[in-house]
N, C-alpha and C. Protein backbone atom coordinates (compact mmCIF):
# COMPACT_ATOMS: atom_id res chain seq x y z
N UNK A 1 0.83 -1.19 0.00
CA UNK A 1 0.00 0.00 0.00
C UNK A 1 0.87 1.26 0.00
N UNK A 2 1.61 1.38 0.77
CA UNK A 2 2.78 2.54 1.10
C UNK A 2 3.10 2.66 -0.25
N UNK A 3 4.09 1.61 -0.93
CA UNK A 3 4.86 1.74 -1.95
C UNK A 3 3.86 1.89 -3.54
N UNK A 4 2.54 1.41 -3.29
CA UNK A 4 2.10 2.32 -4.40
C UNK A 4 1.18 3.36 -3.67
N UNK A 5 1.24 4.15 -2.75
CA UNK A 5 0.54 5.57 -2.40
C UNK A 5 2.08 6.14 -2.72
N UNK A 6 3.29 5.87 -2.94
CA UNK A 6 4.28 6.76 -2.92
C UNK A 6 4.80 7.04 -4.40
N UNK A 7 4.43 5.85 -5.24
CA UNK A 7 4.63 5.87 -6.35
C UNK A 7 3.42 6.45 -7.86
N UNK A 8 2.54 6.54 -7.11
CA UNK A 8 1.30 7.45 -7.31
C UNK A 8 0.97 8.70 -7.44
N UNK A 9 1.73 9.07 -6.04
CA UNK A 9 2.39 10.39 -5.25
C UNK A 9 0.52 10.49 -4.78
N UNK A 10 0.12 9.88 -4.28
CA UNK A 10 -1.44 10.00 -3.37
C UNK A 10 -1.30 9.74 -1.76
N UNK A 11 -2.23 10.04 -1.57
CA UNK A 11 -2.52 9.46 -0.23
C UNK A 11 -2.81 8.03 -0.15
N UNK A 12 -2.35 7.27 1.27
CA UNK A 12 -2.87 5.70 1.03
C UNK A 12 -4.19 5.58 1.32
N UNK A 13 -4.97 6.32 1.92
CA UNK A 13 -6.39 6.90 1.79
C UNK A 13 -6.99 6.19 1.02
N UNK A 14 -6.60 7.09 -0.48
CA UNK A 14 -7.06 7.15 -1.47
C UNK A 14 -7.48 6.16 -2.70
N UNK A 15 -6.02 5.08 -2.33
CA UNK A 15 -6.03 3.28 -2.87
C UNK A 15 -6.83 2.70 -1.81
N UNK A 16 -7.00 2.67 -0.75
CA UNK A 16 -7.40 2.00 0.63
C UNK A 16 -8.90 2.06 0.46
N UNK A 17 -9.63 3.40 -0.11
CA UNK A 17 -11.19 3.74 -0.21
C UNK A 17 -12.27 2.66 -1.04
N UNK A 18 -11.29 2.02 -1.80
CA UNK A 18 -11.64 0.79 -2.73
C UNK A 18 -12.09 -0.11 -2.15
N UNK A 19 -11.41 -0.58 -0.47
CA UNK A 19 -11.40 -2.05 -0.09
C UNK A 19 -11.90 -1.71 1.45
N UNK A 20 -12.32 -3.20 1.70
CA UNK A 20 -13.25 -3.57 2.33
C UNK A 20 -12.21 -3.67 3.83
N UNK A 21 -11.23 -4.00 3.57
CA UNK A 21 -9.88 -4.42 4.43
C UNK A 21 -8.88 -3.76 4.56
N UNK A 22 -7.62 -3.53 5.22
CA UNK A 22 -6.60 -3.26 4.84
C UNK A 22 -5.15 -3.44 5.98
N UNK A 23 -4.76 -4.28 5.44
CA UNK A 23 -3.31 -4.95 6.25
C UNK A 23 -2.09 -4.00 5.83
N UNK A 24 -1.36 -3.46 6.63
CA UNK A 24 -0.14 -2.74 6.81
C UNK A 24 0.46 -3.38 7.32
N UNK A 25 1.81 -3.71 6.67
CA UNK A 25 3.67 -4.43 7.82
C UNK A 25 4.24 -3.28 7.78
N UNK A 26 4.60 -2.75 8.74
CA UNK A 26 5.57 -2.26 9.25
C UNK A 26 6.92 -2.04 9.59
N UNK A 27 7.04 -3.63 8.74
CA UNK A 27 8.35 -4.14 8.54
C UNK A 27 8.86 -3.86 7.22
N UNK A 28 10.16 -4.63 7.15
CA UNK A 28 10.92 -4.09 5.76
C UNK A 28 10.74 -2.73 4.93
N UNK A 29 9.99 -2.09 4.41
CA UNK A 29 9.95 -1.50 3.56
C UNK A 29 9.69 0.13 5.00
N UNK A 30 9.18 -0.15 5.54
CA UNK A 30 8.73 0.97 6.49
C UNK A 30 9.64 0.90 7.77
N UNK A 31 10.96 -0.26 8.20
CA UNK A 31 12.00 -0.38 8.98
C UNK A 31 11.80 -0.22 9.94
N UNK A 32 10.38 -0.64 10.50
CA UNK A 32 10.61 -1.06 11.93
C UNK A 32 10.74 -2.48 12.40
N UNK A 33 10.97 -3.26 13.34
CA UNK A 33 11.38 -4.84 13.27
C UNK A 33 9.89 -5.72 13.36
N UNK A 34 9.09 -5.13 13.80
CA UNK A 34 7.86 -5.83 13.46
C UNK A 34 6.85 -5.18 13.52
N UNK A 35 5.44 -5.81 13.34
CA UNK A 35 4.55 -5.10 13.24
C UNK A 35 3.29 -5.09 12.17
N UNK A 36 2.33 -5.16 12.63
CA UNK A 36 1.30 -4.32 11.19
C UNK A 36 0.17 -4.04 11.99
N UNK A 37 -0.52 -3.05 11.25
CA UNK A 37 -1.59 -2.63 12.01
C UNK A 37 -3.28 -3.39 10.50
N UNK A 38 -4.15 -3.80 10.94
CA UNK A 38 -5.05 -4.15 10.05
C UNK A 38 -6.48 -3.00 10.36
N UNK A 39 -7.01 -2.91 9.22
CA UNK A 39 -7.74 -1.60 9.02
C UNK A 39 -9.81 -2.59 8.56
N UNK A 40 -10.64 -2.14 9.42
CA UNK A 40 -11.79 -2.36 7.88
C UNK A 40 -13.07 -1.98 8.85
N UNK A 41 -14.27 -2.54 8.71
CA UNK A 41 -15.22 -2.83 9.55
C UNK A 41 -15.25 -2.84 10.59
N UNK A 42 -15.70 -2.71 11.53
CA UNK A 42 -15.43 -2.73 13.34
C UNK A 42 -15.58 -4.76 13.81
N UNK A 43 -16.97 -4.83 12.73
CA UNK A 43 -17.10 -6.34 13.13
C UNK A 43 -16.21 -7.42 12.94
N UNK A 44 -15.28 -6.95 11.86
CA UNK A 44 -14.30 -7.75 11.26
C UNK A 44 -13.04 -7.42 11.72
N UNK A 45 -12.57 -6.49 12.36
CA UNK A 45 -11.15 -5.92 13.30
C UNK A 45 -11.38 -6.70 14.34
N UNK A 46 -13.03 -6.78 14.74
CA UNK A 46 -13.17 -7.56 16.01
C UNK A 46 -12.80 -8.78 16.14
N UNK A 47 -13.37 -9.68 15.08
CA UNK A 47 -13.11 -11.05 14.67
C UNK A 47 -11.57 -11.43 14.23
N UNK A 48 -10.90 -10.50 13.51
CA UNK A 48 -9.58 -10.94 13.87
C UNK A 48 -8.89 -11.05 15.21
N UNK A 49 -9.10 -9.68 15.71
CA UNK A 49 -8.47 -9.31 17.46
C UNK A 49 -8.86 -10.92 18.25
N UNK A 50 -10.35 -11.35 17.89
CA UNK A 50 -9.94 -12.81 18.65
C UNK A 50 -9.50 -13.65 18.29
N UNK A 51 -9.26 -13.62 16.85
CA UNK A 51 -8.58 -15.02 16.50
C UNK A 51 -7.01 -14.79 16.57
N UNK A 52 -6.55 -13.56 16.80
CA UNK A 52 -5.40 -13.64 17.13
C UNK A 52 -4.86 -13.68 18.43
N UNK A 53 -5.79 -13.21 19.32
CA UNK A 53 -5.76 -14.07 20.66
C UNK A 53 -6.17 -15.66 20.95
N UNK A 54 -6.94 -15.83 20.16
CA UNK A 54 -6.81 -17.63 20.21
C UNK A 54 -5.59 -18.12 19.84
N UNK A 55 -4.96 -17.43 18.90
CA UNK A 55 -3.62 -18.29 18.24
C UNK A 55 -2.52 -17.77 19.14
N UNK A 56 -2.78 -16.99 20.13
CA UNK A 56 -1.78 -16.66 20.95
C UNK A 56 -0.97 -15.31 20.96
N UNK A 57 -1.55 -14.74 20.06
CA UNK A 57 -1.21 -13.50 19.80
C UNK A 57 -0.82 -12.09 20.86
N UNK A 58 -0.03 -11.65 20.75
CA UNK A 58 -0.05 -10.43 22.25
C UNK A 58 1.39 -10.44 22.05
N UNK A 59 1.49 -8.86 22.59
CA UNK A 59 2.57 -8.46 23.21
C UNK A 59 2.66 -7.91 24.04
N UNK A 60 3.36 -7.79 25.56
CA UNK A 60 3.40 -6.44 26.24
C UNK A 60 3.37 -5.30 25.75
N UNK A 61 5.17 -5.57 25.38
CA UNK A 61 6.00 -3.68 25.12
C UNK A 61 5.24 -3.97 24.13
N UNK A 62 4.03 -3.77 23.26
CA UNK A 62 4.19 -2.84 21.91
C UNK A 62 4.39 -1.56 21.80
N UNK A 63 4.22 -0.47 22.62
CA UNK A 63 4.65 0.23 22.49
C UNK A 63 5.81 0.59 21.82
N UNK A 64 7.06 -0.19 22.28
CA UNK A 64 7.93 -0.05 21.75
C UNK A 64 8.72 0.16 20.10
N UNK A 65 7.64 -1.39 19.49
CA UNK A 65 7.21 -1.79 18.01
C UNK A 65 6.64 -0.56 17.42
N UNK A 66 5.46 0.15 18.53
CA UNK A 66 4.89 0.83 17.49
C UNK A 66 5.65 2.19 17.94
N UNK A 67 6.17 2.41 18.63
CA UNK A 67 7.36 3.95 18.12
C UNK A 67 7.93 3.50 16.80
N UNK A 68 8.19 2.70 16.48
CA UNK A 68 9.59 2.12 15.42
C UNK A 68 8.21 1.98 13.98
N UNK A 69 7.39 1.72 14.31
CA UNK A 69 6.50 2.15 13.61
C UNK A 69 5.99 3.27 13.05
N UNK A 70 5.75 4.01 13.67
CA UNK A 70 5.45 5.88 13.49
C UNK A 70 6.40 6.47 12.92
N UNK A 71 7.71 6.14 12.93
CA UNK A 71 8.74 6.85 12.89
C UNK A 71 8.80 6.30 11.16
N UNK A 72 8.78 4.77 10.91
CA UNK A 72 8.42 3.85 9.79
C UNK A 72 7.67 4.98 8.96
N UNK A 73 6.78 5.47 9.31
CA UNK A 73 5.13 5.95 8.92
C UNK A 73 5.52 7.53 8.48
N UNK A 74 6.47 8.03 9.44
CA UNK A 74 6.99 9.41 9.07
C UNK A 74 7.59 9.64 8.56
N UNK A 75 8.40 8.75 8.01
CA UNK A 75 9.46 8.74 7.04
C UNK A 75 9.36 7.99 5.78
N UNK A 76 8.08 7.15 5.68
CA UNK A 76 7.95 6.34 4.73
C UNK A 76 8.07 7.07 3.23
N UNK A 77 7.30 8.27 2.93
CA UNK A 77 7.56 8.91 1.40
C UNK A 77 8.98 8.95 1.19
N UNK A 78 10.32 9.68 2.10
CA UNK A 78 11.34 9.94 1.89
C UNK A 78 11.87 8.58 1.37
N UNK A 79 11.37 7.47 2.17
CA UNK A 79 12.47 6.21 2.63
C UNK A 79 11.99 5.27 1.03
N UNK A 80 10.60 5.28 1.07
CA UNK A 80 10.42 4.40 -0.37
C UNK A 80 10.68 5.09 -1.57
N UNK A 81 10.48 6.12 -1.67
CA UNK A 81 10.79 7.59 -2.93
C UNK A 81 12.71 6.46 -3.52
N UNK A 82 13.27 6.68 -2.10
CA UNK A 82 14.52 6.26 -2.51
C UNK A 82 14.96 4.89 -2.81
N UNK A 83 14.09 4.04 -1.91
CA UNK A 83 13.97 2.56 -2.60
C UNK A 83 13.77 2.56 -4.39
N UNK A 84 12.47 2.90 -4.47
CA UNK A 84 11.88 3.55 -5.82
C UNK A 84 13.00 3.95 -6.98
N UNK A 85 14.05 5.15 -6.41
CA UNK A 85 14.86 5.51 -7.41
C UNK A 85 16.23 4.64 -7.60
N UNK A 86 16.71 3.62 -6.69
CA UNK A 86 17.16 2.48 -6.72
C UNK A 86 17.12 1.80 -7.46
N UNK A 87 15.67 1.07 -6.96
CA UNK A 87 15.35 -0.19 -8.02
C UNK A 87 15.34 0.50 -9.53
N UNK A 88 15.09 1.77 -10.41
CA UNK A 88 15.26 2.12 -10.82
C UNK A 88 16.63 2.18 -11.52
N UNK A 89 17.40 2.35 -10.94
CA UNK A 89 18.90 2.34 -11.46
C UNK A 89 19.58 0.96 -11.54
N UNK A 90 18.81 0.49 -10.94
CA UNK A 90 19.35 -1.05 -10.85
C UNK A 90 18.98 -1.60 -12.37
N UNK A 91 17.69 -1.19 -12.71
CA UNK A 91 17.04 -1.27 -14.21
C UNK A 91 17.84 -0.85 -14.76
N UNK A 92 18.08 0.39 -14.95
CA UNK A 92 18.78 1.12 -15.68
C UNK A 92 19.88 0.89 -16.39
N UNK A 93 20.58 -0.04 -15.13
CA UNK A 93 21.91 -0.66 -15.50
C UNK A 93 21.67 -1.71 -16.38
N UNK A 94 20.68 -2.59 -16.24
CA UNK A 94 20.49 -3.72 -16.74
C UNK A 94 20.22 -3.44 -18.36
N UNK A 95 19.49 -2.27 -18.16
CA UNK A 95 19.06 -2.12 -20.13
C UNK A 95 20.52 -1.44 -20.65
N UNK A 96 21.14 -0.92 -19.93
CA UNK A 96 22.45 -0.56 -20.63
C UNK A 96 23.41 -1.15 -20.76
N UNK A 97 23.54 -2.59 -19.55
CA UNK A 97 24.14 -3.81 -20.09
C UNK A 97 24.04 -4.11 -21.32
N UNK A 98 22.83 -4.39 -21.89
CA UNK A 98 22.53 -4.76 -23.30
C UNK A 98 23.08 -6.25 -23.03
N UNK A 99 22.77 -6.71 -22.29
CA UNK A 99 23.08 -8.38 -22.24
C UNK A 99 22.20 -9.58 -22.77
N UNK A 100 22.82 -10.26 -23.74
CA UNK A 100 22.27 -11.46 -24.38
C UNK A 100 21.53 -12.26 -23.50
N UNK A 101 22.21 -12.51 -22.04
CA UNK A 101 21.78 -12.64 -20.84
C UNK A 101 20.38 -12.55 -19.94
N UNK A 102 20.02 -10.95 -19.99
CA UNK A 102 19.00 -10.55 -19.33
C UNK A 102 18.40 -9.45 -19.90
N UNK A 103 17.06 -9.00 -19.56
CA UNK A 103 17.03 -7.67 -19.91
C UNK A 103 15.64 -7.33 -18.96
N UNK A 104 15.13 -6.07 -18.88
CA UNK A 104 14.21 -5.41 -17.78
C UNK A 104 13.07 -4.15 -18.62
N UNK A 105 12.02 -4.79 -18.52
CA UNK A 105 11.03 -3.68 -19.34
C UNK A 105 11.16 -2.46 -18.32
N UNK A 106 11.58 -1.61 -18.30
CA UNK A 106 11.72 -0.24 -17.88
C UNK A 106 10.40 0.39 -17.51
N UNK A 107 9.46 0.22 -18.31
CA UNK A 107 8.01 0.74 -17.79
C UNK A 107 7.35 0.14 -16.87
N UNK A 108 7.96 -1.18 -16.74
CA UNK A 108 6.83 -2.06 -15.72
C UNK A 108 7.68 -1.83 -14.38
N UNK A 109 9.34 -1.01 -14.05
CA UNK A 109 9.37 -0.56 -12.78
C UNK A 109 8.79 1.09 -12.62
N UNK A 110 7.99 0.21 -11.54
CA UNK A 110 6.90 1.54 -10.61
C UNK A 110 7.58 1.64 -9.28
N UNK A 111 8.09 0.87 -8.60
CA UNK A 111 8.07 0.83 -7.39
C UNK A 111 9.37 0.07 -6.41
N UNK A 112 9.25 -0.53 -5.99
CA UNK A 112 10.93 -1.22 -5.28
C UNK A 112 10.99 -2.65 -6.31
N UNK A 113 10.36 -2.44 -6.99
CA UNK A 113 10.65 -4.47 -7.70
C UNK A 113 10.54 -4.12 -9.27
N UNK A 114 11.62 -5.27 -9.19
CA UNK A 114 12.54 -4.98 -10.42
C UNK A 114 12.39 -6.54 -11.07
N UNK A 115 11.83 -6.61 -11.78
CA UNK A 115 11.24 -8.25 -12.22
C UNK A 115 12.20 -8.55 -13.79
N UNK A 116 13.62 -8.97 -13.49
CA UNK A 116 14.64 -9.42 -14.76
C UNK A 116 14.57 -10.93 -15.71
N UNK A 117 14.39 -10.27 -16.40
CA UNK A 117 14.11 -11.72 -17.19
C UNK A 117 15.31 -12.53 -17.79
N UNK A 118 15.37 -13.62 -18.02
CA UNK A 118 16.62 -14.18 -18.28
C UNK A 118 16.12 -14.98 -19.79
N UNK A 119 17.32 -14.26 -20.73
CA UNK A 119 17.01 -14.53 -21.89
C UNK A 119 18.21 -15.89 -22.90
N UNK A 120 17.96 -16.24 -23.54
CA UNK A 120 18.32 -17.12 -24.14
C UNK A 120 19.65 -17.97 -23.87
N UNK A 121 19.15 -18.48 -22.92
CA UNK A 121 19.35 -20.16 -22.36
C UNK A 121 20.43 -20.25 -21.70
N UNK A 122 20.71 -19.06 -21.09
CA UNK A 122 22.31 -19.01 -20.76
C UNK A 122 22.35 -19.68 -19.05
N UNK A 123 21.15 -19.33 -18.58
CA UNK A 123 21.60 -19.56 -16.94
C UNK A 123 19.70 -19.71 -16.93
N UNK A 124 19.12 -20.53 -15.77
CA UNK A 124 18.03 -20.30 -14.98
C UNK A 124 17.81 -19.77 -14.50
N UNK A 125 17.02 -18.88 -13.39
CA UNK A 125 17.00 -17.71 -12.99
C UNK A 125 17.49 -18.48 -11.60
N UNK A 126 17.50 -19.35 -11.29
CA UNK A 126 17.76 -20.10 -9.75
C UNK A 126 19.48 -20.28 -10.32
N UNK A 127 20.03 -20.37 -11.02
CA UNK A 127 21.47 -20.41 -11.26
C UNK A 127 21.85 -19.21 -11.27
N UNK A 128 21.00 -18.01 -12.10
CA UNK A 128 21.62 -16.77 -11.81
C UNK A 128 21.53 -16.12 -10.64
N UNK A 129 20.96 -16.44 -9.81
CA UNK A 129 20.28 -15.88 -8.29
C UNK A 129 21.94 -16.78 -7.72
N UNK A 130 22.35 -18.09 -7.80
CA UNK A 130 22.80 -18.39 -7.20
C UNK A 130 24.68 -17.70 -7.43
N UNK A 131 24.58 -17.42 -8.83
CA UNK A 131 26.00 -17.06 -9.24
C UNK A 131 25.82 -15.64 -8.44
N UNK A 132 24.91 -15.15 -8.79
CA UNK A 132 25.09 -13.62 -7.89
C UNK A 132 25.14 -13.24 -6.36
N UNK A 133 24.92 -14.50 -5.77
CA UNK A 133 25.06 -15.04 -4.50
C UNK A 133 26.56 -15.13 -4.03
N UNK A 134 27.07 -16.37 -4.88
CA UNK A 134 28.55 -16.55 -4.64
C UNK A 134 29.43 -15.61 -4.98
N UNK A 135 30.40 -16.02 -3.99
CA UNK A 135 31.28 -14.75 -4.39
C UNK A 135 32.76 -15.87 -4.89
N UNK A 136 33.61 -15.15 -5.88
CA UNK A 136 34.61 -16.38 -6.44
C UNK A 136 36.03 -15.42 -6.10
N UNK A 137 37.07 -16.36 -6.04
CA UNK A 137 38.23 -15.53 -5.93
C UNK A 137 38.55 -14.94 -7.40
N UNK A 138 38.09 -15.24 -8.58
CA UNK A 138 38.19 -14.60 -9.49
C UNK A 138 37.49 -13.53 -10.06
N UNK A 139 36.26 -13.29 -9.28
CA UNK A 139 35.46 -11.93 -9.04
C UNK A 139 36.30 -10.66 -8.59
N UNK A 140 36.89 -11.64 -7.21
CA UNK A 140 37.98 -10.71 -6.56
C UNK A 140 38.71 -10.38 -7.11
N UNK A 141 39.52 -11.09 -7.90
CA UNK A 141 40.95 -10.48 -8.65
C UNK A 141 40.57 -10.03 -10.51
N UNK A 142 39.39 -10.12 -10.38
CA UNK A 142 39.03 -9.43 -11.79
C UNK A 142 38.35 -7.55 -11.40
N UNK A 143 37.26 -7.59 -10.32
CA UNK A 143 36.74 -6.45 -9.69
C UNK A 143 37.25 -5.81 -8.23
N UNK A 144 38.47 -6.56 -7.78
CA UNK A 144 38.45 -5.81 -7.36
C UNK A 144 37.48 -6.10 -5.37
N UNK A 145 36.65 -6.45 -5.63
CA UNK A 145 35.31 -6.54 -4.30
C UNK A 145 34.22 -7.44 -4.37
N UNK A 146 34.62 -8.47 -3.91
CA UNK A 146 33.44 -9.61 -3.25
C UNK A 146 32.16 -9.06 -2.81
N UNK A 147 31.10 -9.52 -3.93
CA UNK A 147 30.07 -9.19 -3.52
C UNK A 147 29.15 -10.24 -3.40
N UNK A 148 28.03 -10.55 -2.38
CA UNK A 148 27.17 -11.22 -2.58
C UNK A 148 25.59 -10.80 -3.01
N UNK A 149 24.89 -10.64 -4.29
CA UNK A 149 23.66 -10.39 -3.99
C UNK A 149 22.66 -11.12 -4.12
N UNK A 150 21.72 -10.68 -3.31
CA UNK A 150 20.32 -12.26 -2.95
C UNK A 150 18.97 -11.79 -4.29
N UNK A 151 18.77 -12.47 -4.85
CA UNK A 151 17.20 -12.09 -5.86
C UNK A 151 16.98 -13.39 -5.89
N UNK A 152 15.51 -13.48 -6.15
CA UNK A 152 14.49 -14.53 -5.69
C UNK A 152 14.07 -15.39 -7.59
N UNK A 153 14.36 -16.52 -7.18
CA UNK A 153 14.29 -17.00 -8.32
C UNK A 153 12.57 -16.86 -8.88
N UNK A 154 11.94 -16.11 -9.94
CA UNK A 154 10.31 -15.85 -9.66
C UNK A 154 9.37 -16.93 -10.58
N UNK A 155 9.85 -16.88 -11.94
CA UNK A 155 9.32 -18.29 -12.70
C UNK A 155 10.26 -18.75 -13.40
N UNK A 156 9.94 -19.34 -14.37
CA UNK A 156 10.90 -19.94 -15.45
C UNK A 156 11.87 -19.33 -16.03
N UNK A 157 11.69 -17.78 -16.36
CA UNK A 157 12.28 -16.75 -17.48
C UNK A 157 12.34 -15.80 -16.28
N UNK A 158 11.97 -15.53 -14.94
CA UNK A 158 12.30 -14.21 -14.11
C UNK A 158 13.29 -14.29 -13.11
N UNK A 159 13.75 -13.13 -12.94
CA UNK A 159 14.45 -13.45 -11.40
C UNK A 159 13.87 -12.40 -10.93
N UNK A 160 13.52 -12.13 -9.69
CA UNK A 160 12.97 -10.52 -9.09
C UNK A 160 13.69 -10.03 -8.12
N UNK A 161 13.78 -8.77 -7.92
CA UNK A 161 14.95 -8.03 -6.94
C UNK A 161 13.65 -7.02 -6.39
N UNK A 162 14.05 -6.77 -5.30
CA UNK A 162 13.52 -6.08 -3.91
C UNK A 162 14.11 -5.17 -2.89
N UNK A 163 13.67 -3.59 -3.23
CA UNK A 163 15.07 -2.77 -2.46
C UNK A 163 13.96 -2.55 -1.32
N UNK A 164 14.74 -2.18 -0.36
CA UNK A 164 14.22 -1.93 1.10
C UNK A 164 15.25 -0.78 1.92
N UNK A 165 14.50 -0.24 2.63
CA UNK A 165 15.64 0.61 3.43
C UNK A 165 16.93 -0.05 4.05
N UNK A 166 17.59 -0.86 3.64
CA UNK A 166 18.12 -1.40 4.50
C UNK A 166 19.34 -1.43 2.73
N UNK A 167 19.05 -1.26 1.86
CA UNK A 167 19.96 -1.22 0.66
C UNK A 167 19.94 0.33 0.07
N UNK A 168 21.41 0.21 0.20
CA UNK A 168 22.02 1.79 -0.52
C UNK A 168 22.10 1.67 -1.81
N UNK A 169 22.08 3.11 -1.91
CA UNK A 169 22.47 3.56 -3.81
C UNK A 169 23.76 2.58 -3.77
N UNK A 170 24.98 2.96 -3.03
CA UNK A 170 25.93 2.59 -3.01
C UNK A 170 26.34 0.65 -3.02
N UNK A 171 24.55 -0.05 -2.55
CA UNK A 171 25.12 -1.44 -2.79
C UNK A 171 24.18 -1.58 -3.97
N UNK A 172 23.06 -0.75 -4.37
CA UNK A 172 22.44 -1.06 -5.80
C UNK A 172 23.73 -0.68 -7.14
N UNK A 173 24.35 0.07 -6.81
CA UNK A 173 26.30 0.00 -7.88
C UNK A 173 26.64 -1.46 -7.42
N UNK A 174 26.98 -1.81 -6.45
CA UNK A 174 27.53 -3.05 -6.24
C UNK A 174 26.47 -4.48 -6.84
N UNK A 175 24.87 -4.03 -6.94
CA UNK A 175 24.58 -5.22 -7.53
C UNK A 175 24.64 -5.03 -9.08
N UNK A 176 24.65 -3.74 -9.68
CA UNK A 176 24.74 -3.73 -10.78
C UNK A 176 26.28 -4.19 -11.41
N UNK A 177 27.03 -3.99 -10.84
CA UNK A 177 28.32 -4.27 -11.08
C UNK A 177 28.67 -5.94 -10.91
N UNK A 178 27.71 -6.98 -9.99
CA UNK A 178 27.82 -7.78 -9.93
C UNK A 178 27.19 -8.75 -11.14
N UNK A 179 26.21 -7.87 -11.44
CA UNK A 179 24.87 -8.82 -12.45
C UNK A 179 25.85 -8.82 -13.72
N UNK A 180 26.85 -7.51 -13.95
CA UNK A 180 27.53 -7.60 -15.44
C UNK A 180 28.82 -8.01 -15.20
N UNK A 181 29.61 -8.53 -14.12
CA UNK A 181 30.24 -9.84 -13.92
C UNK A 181 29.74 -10.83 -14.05
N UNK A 182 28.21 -11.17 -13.87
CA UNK A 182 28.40 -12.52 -14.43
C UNK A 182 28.02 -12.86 -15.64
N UNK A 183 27.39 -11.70 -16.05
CA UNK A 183 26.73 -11.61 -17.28
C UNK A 183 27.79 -12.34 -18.59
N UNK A 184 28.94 -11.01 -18.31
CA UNK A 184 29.96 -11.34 -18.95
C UNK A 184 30.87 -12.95 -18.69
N UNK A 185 30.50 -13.34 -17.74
CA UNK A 185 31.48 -14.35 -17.70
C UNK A 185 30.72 -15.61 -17.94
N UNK A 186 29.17 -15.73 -18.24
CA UNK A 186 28.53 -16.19 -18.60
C UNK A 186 28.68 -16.69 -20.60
N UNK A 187 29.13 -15.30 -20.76
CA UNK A 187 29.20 -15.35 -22.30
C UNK A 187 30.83 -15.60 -22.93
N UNK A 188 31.41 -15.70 -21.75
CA UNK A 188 32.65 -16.46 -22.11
C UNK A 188 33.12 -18.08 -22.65
């Protein structure tokens, strides 16, 4: 919800007015360590509140969670804006690779996810997830800096990447720099 009210440039209001429900994490993308708050009906907030006390649900300190929350909440335009222009460059790199390898429809990034497709037959997307994982001593002595980066193998032809506050401009260079190490050493 956050990440498309930010990429919209709306209020989450405004997507939220549609639905009947509405679940917020608080986590990852909004950087507090846990959390979500759920939104809808009074009768149906109710009916969760007990089934999450049947399943055992509770915390004392929330308080605590939900400072780390608010703060999540107050900073969220700044914090995803920059996720946003990330995953962005991370694209960016990829279409200027020009790799036989991979390539990234540029219009379909809106938001922190970056959905790379892997093109003619060179690697699986679970082999390329995994080469970009490992780090080799010949990475090292070709670049210079051991990098490891994690993307989620998504179907047959995708791999998908996911920025979060917790990744810099400075390691989205390092994954771009990693994806055209292997790119290239792929086509060797």
């Amino acid at each position: 919800l956050m990440n498309a009210a930010v990429a919209q440039d709306v209020e989450p209001a405004r997507i939220a007015q549609h639905c009947d429900s509405v679940s917020l994490c608080f986590s990852k993308g909004l950087g507090a360590p846990a959390g979500a708050v759920l939104a809808g009906r009074r009768e149906f907030v109710a009916e969760a509140w007990r089934v999450r006390k049947l399943l055992g649900g509770g915390m004392r300190q929330a308080g605590v969670l939900a400072a780390a929350a608010r703060v999540g909440l107050e900073q969220a335009a700044e914090t995803l804006r920059r996720d946003h222009d990330n995953a962005r460059r991370f694209a960016e790199g990829i279409r200027e690779l020009d790799s036989p390898v991979c390539s990234v429809d540029l219009a379909a990034v809106e938001t922190n996810i970056v959905m790379v497709s892997i093109k003619g037959g060179w690697l699986s997307p679970t082999e390329l997830c995994e080469q970009l994982q490992a780090v080799s001593e010949e990475e090292l002595a070709k670049t210079g800096q051991a990098v490891s980066v994690l993307l989620f193998p998504w179907s047959a032809n995708t791999v998908r990447a996911v920025w979060h506050r917790d990744v810099s401009a400075h390691d989205t260079e390092l994954a771009k720099s990693k994806l055209e190490f292997v790119a290239r050493k792929c086509q060797e």
